[in-house]
N, C-alpha and C. Protein backbone atom coordinates (compact mmCIF):
# COMPACT_ATOMS: atom_id res chain seq x y z
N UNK A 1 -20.20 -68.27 -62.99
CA UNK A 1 -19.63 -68.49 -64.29
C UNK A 1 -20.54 -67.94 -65.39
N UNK A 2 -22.18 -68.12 -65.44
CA UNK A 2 -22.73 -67.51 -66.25
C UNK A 2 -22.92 -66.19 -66.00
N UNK A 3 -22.46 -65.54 -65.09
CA UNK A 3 -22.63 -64.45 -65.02
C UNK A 3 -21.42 -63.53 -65.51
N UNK A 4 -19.95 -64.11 -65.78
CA UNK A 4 -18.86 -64.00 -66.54
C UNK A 4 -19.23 -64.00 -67.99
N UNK A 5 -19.76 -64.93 -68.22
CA UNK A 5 -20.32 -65.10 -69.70
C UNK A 5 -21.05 -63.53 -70.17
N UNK A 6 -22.07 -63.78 -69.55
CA UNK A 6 -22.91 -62.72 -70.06
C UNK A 6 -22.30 -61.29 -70.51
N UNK A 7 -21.34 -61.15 -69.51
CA UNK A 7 -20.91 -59.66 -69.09
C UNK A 7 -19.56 -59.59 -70.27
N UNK A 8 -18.79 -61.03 -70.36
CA UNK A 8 -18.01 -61.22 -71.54
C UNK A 8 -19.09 -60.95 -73.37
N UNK A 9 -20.03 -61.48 -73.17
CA UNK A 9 -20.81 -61.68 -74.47
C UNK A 9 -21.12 -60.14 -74.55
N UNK A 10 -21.72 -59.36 -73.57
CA UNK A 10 -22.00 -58.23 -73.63
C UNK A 10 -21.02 -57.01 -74.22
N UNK A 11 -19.84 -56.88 -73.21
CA UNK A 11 -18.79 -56.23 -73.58
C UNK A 11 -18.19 -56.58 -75.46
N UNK A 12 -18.66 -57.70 -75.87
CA UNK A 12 -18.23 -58.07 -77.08
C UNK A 12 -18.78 -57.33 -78.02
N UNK A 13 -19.99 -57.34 -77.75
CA UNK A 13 -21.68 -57.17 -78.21
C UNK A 13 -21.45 -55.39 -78.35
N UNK A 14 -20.67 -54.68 -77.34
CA UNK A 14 -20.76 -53.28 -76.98
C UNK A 14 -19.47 -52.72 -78.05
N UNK A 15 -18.34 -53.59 -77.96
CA UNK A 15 -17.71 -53.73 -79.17
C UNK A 15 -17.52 -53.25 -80.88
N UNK A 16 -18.53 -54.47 -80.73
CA UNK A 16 -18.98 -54.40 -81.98
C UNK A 16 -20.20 -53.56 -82.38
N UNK A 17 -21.18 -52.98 -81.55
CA UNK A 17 -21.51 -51.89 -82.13
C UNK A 17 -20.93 -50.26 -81.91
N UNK A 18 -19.68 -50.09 -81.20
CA UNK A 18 -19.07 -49.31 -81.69
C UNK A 18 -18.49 -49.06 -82.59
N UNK A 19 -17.82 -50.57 -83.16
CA UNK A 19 -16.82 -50.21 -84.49
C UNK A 19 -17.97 -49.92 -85.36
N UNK A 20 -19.07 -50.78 -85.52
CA UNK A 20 -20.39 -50.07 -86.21
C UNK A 20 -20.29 -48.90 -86.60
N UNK A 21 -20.80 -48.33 -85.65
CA UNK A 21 -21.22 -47.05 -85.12
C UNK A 21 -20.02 -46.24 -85.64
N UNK A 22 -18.69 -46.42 -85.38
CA UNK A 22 -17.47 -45.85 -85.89
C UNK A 22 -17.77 -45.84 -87.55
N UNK A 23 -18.00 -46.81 -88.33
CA UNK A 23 -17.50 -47.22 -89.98
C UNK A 23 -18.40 -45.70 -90.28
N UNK A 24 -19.80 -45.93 -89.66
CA UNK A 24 -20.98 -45.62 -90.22
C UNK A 24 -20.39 -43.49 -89.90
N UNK A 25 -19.94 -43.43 -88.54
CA UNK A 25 -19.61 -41.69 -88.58
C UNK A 25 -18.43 -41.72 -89.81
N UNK A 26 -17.57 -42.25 -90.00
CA UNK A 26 -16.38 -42.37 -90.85
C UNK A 26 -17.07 -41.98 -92.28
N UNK A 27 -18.34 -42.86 -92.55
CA UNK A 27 -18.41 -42.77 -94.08
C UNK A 27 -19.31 -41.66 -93.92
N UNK A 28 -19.86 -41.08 -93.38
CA UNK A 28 -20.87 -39.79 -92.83
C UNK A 28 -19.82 -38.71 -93.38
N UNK A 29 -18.59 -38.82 -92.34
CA UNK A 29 -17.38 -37.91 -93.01
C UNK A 29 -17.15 -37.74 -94.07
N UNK A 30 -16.83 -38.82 -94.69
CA UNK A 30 -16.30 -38.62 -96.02
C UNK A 30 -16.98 -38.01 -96.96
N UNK A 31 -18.65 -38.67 -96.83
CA UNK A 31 -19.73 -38.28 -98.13
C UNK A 31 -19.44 -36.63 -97.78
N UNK A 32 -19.86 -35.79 -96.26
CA UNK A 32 -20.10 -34.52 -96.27
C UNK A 32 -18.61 -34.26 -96.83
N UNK A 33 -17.16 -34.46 -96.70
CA UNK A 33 -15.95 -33.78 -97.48
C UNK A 33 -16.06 -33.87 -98.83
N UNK A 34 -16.47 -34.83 -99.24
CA UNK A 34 -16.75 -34.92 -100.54
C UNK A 34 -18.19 -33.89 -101.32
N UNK A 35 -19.17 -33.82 -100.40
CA UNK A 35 -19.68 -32.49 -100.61
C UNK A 35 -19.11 -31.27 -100.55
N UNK A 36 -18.30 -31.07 -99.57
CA UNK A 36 -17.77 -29.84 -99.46
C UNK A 36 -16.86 -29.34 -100.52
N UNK A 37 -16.26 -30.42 -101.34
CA UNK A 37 -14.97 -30.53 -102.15
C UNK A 37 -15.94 -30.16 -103.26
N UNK A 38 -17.28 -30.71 -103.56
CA UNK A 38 -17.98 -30.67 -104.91
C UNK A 38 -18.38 -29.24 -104.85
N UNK A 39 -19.00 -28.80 -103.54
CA UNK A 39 -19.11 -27.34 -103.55
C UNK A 39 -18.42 -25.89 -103.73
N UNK A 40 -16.73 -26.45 -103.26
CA UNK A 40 -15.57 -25.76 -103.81
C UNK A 40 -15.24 -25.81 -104.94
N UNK A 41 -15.63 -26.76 -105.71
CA UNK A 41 -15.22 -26.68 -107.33
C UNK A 41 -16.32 -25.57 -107.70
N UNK A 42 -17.32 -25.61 -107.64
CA UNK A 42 -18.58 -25.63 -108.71
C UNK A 42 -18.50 -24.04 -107.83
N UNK A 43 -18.27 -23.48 -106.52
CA UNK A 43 -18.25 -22.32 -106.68
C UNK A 43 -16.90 -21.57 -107.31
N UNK A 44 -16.07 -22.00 -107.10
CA UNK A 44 -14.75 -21.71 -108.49
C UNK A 44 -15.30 -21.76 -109.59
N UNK A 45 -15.71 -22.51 -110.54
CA UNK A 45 -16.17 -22.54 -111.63
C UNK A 45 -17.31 -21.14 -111.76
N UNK A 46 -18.31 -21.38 -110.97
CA UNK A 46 -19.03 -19.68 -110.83
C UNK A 46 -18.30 -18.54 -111.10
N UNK A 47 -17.30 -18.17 -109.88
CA UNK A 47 -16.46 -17.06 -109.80
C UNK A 47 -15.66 -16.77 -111.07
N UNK A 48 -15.10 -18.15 -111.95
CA UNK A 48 -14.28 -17.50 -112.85
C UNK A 48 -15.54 -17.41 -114.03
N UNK A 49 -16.69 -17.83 -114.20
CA UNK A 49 -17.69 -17.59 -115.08
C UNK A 49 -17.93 -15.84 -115.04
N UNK A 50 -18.11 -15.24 -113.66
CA UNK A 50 -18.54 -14.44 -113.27
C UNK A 50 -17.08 -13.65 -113.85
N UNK A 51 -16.12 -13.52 -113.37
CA UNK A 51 -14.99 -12.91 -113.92
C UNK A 51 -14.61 -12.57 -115.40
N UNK A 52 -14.92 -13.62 -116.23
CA UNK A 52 -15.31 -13.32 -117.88
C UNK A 52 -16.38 -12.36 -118.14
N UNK A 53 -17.92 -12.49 -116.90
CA UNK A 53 -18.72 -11.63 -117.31
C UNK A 53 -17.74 -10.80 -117.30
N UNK A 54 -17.32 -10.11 -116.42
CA UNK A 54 -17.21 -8.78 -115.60
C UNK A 54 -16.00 -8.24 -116.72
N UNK A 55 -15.39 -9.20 -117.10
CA UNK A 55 -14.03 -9.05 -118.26
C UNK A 55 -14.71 -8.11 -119.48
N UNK A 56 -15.99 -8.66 -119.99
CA UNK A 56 -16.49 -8.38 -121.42
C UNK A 56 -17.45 -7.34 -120.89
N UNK A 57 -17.92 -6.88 -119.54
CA UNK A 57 -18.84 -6.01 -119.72
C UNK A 57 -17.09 -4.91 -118.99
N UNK A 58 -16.74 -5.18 -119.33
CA UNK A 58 -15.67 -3.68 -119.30
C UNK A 58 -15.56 -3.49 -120.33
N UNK A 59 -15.06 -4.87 -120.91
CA UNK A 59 -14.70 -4.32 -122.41
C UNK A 59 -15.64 -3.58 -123.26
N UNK A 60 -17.53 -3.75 -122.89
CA UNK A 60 -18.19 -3.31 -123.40
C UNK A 60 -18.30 -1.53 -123.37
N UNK A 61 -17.86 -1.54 -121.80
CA UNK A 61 -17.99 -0.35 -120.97
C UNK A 61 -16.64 0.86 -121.93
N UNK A 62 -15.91 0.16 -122.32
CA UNK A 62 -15.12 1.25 -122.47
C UNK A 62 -15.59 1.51 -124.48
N UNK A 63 -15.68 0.28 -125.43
CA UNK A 63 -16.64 0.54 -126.65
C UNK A 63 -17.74 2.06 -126.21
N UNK A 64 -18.57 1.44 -125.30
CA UNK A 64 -19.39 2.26 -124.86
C UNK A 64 -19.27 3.61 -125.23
N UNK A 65 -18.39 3.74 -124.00
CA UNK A 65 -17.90 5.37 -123.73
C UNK A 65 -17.21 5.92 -125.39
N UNK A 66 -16.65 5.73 -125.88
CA UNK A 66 -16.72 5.33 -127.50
C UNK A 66 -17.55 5.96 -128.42
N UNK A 67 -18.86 4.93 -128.13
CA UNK A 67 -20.08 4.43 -128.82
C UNK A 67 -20.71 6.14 -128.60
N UNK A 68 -20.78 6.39 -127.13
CA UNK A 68 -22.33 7.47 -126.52
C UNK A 68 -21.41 8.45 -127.02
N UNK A 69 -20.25 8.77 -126.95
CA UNK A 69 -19.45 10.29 -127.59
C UNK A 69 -20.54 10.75 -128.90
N UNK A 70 -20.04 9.33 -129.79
CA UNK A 70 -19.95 9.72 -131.42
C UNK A 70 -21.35 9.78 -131.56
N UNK A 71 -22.65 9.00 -131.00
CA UNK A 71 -24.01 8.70 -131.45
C UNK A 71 -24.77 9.88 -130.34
N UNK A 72 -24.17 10.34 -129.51
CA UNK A 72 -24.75 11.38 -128.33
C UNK A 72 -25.06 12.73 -129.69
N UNK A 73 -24.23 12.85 -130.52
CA UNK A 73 -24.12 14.28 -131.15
C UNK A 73 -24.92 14.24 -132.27
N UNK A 74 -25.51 12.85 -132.80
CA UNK A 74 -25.53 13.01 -134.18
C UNK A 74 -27.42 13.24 -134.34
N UNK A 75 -28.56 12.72 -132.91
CA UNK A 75 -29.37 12.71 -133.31
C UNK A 75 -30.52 12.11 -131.82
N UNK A 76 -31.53 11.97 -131.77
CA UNK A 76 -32.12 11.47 -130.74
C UNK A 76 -32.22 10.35 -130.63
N UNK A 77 -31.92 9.42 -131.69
CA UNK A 77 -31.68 7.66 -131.72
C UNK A 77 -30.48 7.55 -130.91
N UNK A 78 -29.56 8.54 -131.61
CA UNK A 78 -27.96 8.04 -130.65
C UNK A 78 -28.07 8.91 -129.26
N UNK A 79 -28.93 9.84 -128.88
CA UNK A 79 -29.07 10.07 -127.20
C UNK A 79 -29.41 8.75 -126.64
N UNK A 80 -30.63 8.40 -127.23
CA UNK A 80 -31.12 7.23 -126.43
C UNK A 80 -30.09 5.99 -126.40
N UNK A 81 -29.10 5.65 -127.59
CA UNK A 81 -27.95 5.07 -127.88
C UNK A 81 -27.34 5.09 -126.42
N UNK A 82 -26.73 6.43 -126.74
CA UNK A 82 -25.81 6.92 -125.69
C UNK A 82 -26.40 6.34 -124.30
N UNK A 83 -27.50 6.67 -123.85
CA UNK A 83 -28.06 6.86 -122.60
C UNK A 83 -27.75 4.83 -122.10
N UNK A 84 -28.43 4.00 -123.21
CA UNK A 84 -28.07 2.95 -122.98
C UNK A 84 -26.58 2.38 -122.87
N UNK A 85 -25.89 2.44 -123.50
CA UNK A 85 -24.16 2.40 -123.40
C UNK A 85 -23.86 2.80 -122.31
N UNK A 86 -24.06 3.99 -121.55
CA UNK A 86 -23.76 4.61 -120.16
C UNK A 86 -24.75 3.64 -119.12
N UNK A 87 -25.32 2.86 -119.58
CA UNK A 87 -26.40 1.84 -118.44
C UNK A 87 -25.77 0.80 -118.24
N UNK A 88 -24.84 0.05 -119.69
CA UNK A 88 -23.67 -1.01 -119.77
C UNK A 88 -22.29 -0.45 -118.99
N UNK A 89 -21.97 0.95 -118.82
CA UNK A 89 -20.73 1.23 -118.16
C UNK A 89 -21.21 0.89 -117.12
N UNK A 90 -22.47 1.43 -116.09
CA UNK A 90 -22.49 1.50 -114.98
C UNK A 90 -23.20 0.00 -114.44
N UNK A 91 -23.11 -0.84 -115.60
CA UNK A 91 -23.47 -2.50 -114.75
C UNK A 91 -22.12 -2.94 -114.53
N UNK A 92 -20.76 -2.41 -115.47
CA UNK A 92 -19.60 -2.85 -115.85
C UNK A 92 -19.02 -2.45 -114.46
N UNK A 93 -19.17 -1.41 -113.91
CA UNK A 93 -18.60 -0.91 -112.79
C UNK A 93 -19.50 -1.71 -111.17
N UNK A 94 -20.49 -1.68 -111.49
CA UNK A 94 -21.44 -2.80 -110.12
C UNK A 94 -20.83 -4.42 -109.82
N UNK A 95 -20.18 -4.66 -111.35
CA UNK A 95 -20.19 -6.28 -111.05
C UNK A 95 -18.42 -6.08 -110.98
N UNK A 96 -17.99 -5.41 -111.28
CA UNK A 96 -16.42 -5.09 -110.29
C UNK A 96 -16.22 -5.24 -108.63
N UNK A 97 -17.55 -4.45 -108.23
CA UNK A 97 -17.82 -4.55 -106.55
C UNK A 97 -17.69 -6.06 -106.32
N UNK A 98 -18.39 -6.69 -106.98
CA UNK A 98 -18.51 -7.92 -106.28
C UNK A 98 -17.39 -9.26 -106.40
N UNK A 99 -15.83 -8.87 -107.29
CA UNK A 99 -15.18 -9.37 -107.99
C UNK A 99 -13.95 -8.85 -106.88
């Protein structure tokens, strides 16, 4: 009879630290989805940050091309002008690759 006992108390005992053991992987789950979910926002939020860059350095890129025509002719301030404006087209065109 005590040997019913034991093996009853035990199995109880084995029980209950599974459902344990269960709560504890359960909330393990959740915290890492809930990381994963915080990490999907905040890299969305990046990408469309990054997409405005990439928006305004076109828009810069095409001013630019613009800009180096009219300041390319007039003098060696607007070469060097120019030369920089054509450095903004060609960042305007790098961060497209990655978009």
């Amino acid at each position: 009879m005590e040997l019913r006992a034991s093996l009853s108390k035990i199995e109880e005992m084995k029980g209950k630290f599974f459902e344990a053991n269960e709560d504890r992987w359960k909330e393990q789950l959740h915290y890492a989805q809930d990381q994963v979910r915080n990490r999907d926002y905040l890299m969305g939020e990046a990408i469309t940050q990054i997409r405005e860059v990439a928006d305004y350095l076109q828009a810069l890129a095409v001013q630019a091309d613009t800009l180096s025509v009219k300041y390319e002719l007039e003098s060696d301030r607007g070469q060097e002008l120019a030369s920089l404006l054509r450095k903004i087209k060609t960042l305007s065109i790098r961060a497209k690759f990655y978009l």
